[in-house]
N, C-alpha and C. Protein backbone atom coordinates (compact mmCIF):
# COMPACT_ATOMS: atom_id res chain seq x y z
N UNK A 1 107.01 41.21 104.61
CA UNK A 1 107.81 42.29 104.15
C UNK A 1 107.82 42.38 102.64
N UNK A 2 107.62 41.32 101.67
CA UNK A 2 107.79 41.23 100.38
C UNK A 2 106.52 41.76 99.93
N UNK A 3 105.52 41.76 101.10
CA UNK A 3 104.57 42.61 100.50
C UNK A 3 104.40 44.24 100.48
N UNK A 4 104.82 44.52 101.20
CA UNK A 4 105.28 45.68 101.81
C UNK A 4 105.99 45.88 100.81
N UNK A 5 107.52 45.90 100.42
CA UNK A 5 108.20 46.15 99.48
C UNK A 5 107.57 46.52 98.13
N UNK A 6 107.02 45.48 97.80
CA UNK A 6 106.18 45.25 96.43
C UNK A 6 105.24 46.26 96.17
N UNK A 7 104.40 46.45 96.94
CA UNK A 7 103.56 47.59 96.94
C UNK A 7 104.03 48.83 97.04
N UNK A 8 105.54 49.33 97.60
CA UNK A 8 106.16 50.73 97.71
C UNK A 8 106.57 50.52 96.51
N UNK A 9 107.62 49.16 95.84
CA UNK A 9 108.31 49.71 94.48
C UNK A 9 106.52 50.03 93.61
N UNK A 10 105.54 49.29 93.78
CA UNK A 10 104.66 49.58 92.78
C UNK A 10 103.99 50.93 92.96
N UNK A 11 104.19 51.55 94.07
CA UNK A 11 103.70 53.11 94.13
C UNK A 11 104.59 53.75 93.49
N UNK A 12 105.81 53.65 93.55
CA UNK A 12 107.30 54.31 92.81
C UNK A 12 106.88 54.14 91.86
N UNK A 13 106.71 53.24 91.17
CA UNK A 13 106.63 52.52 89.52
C UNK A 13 105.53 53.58 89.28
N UNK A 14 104.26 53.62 89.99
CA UNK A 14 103.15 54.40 89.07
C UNK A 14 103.63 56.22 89.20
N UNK A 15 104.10 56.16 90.26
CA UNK A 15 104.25 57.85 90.65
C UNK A 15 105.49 58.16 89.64
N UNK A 16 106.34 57.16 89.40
CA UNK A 16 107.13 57.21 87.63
C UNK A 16 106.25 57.41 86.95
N UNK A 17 105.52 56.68 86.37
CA UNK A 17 105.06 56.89 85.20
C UNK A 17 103.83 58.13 85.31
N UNK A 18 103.51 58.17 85.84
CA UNK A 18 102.35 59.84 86.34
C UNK A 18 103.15 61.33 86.00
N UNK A 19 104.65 60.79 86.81
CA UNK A 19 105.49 61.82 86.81
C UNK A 19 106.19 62.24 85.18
N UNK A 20 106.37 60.98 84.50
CA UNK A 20 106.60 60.58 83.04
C UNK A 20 105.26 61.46 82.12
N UNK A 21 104.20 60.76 82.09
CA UNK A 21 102.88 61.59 81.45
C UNK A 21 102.95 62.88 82.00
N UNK A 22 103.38 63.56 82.85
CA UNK A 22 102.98 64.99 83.24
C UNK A 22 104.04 65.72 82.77
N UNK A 23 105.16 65.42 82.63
CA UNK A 23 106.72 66.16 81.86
C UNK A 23 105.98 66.03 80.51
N UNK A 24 105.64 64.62 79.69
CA UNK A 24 105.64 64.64 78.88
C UNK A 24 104.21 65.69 77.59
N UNK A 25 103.30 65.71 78.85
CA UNK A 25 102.53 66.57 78.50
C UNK A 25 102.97 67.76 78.65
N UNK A 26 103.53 68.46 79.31
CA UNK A 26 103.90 69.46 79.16
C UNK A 26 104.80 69.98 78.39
N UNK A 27 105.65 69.19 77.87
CA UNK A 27 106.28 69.48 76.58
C UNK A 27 105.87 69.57 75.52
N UNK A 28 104.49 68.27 74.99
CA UNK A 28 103.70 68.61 74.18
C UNK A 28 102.86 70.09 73.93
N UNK A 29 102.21 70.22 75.69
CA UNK A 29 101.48 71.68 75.55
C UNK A 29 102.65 72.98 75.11
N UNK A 30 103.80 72.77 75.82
CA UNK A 30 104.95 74.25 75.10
C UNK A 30 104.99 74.24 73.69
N UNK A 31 105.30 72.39 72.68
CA UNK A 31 105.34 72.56 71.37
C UNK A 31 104.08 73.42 70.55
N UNK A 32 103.17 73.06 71.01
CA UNK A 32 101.83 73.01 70.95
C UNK A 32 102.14 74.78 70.64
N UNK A 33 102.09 75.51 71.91
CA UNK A 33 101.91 76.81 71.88
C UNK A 33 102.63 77.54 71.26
N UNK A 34 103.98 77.06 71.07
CA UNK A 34 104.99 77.66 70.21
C UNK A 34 104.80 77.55 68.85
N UNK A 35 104.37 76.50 68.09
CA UNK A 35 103.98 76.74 66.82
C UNK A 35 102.81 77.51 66.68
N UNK A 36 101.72 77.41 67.25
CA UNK A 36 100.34 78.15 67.58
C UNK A 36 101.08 79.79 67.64
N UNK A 37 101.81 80.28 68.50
CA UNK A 37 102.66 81.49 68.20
C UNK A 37 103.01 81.87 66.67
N UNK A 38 103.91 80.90 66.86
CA UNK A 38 104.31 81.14 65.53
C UNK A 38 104.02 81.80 64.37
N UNK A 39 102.75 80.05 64.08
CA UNK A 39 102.11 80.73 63.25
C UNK A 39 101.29 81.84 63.40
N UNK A 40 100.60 82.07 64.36
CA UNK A 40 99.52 83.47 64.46
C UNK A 40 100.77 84.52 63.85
N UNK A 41 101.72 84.81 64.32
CA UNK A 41 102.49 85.92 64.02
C UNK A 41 102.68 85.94 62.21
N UNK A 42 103.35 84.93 61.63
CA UNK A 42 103.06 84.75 60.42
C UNK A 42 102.01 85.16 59.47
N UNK A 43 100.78 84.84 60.16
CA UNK A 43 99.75 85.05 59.64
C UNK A 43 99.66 86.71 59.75
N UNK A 44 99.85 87.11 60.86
CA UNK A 44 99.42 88.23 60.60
C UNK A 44 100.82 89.49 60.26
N UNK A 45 101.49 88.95 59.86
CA UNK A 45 102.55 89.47 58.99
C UNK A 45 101.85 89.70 57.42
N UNK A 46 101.53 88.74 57.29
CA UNK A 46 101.07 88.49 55.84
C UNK A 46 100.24 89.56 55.47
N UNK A 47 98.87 89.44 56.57
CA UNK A 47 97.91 90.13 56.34
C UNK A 47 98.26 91.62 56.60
N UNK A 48 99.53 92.12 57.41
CA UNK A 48 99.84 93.52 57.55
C UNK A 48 100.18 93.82 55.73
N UNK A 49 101.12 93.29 55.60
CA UNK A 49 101.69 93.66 54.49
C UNK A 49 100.49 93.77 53.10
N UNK A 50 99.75 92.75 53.28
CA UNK A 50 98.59 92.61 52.28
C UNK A 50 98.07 94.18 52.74
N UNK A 51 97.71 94.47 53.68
CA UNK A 51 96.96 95.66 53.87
C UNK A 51 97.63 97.21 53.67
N UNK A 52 99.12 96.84 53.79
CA UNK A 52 99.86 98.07 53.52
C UNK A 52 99.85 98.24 51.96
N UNK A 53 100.19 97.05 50.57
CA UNK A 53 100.12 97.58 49.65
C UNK A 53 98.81 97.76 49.21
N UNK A 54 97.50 97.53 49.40
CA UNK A 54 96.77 98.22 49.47
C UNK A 54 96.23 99.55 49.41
N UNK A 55 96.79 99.79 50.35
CA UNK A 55 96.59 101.30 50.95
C UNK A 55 97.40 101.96 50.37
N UNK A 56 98.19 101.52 49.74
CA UNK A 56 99.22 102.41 48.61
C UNK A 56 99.04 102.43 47.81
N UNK A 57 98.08 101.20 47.06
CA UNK A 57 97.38 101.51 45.70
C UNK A 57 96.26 102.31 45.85
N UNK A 58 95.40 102.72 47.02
CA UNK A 58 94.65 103.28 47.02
C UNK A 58 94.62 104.99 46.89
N UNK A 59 96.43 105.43 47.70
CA UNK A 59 96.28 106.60 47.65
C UNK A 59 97.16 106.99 46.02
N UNK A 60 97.80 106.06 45.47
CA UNK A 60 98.17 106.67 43.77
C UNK A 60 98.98 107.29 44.08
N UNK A 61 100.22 107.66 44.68
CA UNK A 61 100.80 108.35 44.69
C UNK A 61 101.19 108.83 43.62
N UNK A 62 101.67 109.93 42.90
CA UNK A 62 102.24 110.27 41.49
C UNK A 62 103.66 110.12 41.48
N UNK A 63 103.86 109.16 40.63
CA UNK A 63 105.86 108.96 40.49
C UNK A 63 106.39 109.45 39.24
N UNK A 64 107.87 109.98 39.78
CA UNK A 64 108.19 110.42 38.59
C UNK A 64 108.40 109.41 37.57
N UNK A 65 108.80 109.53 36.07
CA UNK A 65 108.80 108.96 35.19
C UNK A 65 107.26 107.96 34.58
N UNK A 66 106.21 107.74 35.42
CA UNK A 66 104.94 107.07 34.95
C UNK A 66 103.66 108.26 35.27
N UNK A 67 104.12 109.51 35.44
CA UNK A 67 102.86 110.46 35.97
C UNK A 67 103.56 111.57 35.36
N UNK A 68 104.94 111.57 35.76
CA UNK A 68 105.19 113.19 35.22
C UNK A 68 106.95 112.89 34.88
N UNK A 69 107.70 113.80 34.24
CA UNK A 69 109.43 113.96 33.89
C UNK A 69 109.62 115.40 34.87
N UNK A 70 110.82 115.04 35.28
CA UNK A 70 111.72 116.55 35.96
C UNK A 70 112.82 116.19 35.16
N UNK A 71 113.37 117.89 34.55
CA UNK A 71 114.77 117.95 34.39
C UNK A 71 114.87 119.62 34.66
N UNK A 72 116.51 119.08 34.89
CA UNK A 72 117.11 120.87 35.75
C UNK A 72 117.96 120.43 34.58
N UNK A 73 118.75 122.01 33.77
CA UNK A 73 119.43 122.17 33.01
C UNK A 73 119.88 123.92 33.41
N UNK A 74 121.16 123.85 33.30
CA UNK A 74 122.00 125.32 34.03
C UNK A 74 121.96 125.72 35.49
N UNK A 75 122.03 124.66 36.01
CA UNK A 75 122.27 124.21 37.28
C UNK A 75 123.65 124.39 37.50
N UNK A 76 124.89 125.31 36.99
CA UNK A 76 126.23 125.97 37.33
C UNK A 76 125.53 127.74 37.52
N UNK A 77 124.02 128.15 37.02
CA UNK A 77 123.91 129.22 37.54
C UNK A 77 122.88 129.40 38.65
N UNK A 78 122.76 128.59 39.23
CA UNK A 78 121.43 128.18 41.04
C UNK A 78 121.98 127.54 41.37
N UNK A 79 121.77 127.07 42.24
CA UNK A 79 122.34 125.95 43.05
C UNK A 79 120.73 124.79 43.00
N UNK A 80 120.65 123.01 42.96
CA UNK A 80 119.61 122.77 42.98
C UNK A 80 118.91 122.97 44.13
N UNK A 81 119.80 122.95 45.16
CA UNK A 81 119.24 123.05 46.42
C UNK A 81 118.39 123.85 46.86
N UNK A 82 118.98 125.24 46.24
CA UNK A 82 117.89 126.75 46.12
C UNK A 82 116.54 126.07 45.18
N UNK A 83 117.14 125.83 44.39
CA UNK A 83 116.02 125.89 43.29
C UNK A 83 114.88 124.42 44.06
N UNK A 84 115.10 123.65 44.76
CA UNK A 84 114.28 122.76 44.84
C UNK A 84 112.94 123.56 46.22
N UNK A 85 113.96 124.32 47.19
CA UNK A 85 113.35 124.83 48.69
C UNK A 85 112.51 125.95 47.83
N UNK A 86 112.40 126.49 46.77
CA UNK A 86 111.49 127.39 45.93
C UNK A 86 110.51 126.84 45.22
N UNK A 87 110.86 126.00 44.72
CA UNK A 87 110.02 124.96 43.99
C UNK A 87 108.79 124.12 45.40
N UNK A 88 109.45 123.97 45.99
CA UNK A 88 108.37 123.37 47.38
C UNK A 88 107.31 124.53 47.89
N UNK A 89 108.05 125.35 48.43
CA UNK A 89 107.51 127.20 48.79
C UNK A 89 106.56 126.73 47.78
N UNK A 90 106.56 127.03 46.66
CA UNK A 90 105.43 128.14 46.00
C UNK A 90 104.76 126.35 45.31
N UNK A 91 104.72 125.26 45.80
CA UNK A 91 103.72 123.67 45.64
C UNK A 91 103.93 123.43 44.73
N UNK A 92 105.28 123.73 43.34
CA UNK A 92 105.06 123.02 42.55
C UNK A 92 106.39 121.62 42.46
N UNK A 93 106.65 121.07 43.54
CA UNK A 93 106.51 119.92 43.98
C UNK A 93 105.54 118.86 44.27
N UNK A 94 104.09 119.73 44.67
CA UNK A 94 103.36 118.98 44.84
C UNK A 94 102.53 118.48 43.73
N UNK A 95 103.34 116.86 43.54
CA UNK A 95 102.78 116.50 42.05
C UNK A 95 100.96 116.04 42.09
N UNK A 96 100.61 115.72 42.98
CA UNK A 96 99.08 115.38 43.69
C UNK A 96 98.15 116.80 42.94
N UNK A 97 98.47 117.76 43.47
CA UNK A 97 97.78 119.25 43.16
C UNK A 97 98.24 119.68 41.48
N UNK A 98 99.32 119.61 41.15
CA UNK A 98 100.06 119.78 39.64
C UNK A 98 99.26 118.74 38.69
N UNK A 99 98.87 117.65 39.03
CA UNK A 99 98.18 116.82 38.11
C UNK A 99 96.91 116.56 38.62
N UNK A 100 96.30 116.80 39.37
CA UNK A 100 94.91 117.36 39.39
C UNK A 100 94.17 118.09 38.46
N UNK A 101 92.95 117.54 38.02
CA UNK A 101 91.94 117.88 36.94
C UNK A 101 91.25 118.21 37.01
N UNK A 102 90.53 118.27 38.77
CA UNK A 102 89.36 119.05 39.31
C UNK A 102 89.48 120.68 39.39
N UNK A 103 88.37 121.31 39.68
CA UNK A 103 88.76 122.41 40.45
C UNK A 103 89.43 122.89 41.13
N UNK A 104 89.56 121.82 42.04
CA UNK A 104 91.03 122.07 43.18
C UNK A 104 91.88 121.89 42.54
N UNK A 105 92.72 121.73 41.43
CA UNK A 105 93.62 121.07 41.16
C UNK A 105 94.15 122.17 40.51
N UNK A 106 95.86 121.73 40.08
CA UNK A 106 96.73 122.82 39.47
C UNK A 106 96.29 122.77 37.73
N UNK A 107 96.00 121.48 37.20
CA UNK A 107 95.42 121.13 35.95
C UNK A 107 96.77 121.03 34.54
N UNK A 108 97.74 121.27 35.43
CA UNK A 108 98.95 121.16 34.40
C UNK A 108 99.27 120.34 33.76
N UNK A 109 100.03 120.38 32.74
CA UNK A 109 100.39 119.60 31.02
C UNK A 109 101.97 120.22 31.20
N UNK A 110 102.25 121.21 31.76
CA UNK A 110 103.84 121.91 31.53
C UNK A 110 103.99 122.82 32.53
N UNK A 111 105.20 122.76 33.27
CA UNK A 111 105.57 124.15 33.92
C UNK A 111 107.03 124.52 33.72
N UNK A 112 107.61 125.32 32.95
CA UNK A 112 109.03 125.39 32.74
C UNK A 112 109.32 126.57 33.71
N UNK A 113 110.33 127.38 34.32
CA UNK A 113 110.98 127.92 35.24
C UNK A 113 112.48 128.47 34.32
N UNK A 114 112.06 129.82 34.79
CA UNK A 114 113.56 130.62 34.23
C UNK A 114 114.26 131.48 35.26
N UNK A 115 115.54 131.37 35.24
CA UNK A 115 116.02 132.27 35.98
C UNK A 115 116.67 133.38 35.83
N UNK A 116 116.28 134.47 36.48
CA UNK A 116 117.05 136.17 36.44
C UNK A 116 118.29 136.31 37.44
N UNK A 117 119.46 135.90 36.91
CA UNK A 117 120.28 135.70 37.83
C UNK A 117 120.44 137.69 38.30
N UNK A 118 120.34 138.75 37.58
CA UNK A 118 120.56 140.01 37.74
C UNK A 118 119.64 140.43 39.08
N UNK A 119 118.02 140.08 38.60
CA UNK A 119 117.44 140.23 39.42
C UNK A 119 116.66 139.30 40.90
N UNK A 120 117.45 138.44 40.62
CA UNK A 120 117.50 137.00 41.87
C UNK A 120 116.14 136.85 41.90
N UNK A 121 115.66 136.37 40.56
CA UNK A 121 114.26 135.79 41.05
C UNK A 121 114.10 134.99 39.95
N UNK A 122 112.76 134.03 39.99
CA UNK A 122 112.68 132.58 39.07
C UNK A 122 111.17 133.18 38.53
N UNK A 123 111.42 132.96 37.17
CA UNK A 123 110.08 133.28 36.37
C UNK A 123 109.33 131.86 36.11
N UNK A 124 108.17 131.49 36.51
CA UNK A 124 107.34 130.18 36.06
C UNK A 124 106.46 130.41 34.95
N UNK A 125 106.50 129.84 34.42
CA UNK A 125 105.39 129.30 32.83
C UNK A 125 104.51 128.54 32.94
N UNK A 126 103.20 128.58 33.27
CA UNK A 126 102.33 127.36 33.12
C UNK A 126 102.03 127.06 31.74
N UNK A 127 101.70 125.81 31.80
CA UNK A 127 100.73 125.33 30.87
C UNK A 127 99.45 124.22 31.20
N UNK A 128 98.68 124.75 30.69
CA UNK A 128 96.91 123.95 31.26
C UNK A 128 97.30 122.79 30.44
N UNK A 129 96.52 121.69 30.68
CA UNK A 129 95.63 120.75 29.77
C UNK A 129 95.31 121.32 29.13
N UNK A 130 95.30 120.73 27.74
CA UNK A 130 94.75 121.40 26.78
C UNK A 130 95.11 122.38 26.20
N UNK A 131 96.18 122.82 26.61
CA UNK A 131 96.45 124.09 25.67
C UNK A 131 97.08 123.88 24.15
N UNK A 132 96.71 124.96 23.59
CA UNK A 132 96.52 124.70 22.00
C UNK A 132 97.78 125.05 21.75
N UNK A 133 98.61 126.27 21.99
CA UNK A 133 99.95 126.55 21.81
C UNK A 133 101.34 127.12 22.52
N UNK A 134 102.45 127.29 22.19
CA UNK A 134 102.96 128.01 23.20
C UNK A 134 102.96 129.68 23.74
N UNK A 135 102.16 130.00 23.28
CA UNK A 135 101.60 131.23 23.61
C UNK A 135 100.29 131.30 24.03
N UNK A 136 99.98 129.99 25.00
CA UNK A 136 99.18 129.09 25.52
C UNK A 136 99.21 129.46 27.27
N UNK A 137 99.68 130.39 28.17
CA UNK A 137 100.11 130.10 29.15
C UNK A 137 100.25 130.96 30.62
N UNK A 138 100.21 130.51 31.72
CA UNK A 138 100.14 131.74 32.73
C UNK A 138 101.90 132.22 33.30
N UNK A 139 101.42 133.35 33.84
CA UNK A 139 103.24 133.58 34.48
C UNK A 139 103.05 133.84 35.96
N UNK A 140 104.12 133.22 36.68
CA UNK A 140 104.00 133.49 37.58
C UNK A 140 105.72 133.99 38.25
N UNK A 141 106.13 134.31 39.45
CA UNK A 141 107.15 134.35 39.98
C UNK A 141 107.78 134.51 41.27
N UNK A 142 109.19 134.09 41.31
CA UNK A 142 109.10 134.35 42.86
C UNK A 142 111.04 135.13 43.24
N UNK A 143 110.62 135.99 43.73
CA UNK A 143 112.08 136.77 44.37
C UNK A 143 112.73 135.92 45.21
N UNK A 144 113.97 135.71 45.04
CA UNK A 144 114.94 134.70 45.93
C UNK A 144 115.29 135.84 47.05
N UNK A 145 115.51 136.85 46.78
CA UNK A 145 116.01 137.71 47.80
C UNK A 145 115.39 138.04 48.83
N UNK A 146 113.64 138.80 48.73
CA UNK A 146 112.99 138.78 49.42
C UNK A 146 112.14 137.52 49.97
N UNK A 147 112.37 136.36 49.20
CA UNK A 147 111.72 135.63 49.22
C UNK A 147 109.58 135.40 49.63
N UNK A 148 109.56 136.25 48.12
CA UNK A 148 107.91 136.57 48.40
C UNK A 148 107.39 135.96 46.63
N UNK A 149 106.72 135.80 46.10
CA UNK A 149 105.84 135.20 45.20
C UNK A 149 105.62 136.60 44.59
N UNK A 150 105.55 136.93 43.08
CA UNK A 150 105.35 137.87 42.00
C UNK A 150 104.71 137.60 41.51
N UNK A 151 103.48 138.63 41.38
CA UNK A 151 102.54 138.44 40.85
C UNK A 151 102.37 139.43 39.26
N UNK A 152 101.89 139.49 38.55
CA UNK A 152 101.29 140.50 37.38
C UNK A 152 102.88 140.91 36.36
N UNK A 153 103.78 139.69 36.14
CA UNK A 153 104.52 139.64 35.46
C UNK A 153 104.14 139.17 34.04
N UNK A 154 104.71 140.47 32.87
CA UNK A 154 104.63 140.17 31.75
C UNK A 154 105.21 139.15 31.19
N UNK A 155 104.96 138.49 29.63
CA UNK A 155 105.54 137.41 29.36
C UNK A 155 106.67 137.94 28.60
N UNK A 156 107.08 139.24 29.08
CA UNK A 156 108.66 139.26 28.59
C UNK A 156 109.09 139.41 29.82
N UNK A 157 108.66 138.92 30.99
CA UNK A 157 109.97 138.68 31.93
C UNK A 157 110.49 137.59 32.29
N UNK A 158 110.66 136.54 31.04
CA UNK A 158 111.16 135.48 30.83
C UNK A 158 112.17 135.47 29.56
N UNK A 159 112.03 136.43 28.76
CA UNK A 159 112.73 136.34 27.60
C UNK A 159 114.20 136.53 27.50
N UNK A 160 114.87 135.88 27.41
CA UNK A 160 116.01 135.64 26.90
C UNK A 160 116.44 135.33 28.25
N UNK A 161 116.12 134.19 29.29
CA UNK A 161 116.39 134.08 30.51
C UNK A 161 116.67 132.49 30.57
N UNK A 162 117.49 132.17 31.17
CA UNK A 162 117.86 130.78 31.07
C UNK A 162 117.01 129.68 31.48
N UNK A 163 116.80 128.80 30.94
CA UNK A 163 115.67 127.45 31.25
C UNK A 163 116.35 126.71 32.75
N UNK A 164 115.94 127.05 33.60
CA UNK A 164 116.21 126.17 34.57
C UNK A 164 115.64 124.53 35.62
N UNK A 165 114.46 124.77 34.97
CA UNK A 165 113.72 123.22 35.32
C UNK A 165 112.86 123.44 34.25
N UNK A 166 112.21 121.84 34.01
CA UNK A 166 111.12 121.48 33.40
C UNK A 166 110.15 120.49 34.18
N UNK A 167 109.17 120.66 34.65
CA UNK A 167 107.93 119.96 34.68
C UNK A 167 106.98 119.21 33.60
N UNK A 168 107.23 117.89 33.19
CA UNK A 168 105.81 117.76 32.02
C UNK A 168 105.16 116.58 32.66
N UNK A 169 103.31 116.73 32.59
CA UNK A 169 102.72 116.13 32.69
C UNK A 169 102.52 115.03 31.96
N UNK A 170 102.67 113.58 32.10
CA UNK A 170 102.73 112.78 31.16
C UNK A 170 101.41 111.77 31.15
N UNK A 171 100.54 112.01 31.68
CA UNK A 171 99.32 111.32 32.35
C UNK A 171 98.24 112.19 31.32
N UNK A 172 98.64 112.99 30.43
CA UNK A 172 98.49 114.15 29.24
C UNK A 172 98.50 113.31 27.60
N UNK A 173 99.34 112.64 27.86
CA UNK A 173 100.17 112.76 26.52
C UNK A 173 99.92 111.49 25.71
């Protein structure tokens, strides 16, 4: 019988320790995979972000104060709100096209904006690159009422009309 015995506790004893190595490997393999997680995710955190500012230096966006200045002044006679949904309308928000030098481009150095509060419409002023003076410049405009774009306005239909934004190109200067 003592042999008998001996040989069951020694099957117990090994099927312990079998049972011991197989928990214990498997805890190793979860640590194992969980840092292996881990890190992969890390890693490719890194590399997202590496790739996002990238791609933001690539497209240049134009910011104010290092590409171009905005200021609104008599803003108690528009509202900015008007004045900004007009300013979008007719792209000269769009600082990309406004500081463009190509052909496609708006090619601007200045755009000042006046307003006719009598006749509810905003007179624009360009100014090119390069221009030599202030009698340097195109006109353009746009009716708040009808809300349509004016074309073949003289440069006295700005005169004596209040300054309501400024645009300057500083990527110019």
């Amino acid at each position: 019988m003592k042999k008998i015995s001996f040989k069951t506790i020694l099957a117990d004893g090994h099927n312990l320790l079998y049972f011991r190595l197989i928990i214990t490997g498997l805890i190793l393999v979860i640590v194992i995979a969980s840092l292996l997680f881990v890190f992969h995710n890390k890693q490719s955190s890194v590399t997202h972000s590496e790739a996002s500012q990238s791609s933001s230096q690539v497209t240049n966006q134009p910011s104010e104060g290092k590409d171009y200045t905005i200021q609104y002044s008599n803003l108690s006679l528009i509202k900015r709100s008007t004045l900004n949904t007009v300013l979008t309308k007719t792209g000269l928000f769009d600082f990309d096209y406004l500081l463009n030098t190509s052909n496609n481009g708006g090619n601007n150095a200045k755009i000042l904006v006046y307003y006719n509060q009598v006749d509810q419409m905003l007179v624009f002023k360009f100014y090119q690159n390069g221009y030599q003076s202030d009698n340097d410049y195109q006109i353009g405009g746009y009716n708040l009422q009808k809300q349509t774009s004016i074309h073949g306005l003289q440069p006295s239909a700005f005169n004596g009309l209040p300054l309501v934004y400024t645009w300057d190109n500083l990527q110019t200067k």
